[in-house]
Protein backbone atom coordinates (compact mmCIF):
# COMPACT_ATOMS: atom_id res chain seq x y z
CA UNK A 1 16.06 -3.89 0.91
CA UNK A 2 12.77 -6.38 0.68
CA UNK A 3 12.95 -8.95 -1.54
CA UNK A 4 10.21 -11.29 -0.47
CA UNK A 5 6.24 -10.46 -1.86
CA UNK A 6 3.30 -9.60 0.67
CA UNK A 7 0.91 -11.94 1.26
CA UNK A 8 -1.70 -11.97 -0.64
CA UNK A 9 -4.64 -12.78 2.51
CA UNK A 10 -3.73 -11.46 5.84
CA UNK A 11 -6.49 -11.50 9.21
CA UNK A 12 -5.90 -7.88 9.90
CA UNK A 13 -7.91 -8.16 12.82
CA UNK A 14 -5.44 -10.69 14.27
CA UNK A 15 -2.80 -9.27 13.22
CA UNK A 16 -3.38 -5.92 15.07
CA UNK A 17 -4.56 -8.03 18.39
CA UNK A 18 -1.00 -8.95 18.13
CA UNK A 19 0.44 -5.27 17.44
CA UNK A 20 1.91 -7.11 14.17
CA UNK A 21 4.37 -5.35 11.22
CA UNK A 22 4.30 -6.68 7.68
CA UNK A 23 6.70 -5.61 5.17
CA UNK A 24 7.84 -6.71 1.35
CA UNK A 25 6.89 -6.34 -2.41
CA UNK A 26 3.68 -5.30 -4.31
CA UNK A 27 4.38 -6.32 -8.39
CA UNK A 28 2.99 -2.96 -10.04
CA UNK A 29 1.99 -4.72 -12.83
CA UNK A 30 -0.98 -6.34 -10.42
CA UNK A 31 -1.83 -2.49 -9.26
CA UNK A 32 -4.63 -2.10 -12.23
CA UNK A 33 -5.97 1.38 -11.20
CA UNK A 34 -2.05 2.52 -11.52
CA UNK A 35 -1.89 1.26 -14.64
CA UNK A 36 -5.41 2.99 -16.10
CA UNK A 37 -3.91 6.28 -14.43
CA UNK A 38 -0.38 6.08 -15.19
CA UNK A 39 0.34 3.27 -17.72
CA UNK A 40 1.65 -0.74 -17.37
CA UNK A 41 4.38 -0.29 -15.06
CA UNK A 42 7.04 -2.65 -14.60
CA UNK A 43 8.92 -3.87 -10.86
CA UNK A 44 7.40 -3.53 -7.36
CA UNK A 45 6.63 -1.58 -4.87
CA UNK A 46 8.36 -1.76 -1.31
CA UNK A 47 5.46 -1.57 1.79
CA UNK A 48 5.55 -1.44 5.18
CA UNK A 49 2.14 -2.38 7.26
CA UNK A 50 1.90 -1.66 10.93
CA UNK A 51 -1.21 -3.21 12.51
CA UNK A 52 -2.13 -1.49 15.48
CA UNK A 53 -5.17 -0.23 18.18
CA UNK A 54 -5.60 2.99 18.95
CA UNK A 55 -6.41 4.13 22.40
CA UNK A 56 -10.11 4.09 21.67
CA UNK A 57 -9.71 0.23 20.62
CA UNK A 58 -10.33 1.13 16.92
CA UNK A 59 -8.07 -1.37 14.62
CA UNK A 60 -6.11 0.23 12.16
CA UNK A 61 -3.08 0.01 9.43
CA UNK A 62 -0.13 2.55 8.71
CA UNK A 63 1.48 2.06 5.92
CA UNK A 64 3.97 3.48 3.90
CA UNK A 65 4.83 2.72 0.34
CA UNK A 66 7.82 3.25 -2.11
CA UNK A 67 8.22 2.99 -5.99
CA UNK A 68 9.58 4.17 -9.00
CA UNK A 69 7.21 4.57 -12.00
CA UNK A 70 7.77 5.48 -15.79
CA UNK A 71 5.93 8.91 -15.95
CA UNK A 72 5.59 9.97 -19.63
CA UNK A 73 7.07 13.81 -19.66
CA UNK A 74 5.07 16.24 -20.24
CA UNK A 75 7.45 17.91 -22.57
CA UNK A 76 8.61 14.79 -25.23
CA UNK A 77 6.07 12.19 -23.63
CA UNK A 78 9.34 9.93 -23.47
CA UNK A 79 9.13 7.87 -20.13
CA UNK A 80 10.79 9.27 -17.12
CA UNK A 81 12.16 7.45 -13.99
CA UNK A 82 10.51 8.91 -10.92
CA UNK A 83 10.20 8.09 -7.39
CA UNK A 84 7.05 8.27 -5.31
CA UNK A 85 6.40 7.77 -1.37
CA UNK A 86 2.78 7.49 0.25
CA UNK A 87 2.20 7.39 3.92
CA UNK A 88 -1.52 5.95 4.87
CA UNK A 89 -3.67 5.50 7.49
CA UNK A 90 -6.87 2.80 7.21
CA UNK A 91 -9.13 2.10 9.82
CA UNK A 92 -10.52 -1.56 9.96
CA UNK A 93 -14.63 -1.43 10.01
CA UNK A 94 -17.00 -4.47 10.65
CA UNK A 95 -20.34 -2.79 9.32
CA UNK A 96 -20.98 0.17 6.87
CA UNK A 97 -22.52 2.04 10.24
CA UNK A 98 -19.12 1.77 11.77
CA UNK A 99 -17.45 3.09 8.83
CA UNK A 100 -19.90 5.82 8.11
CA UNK A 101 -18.57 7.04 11.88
């Protein structure tokens, strides 16, 4: 189990040079486009960040994050305990022309 928070600045350029791995806590409460979809949420968010280059050279981050939210029901619209997982992949860009690629 993590118990220690992310940083909040990271080089991710750096840290994939290195073939780095981050992992801790995310506060959902500081997540402010969960809580305009979903409502203020409470507790934190386990993630895992693996900094790595592709065989092109391209920098990138997989990530995977855990958390339980309160979900109202759809039934009573009482709040409802329920886990979600998310698996992502980002690519690290150093223009918009690179990114438009």
């Amino acid at each position: 189990m993590l118990i220690s928070p992310l940083p909040i600045r990271v080089e991710p350029y750096k840290l994939a040079a290195h073939g780095e791995r981050l992992a801790g806590l995310v506060s959902l409460a500081d997540m402010p486009r969960l809580t305009e979809a979903v409502g203020q949420q409470s507790g934190d968010a386990q993630v895992w960040l693996d900094f790595t280059i592709d065989a092109q050279g391209r920098r990138g981050i997989e990530g995977h994050l855990e958390a339980e939210l309160q979900l109202p029901c759809r039934r009573c619209l009482s709040p409802m305990a329920s886990v979600v997982e998310s698996d992502f992949l980002l690519g690290l860009v150093t223009s918009d022309a690179l990114a438009a690629n």
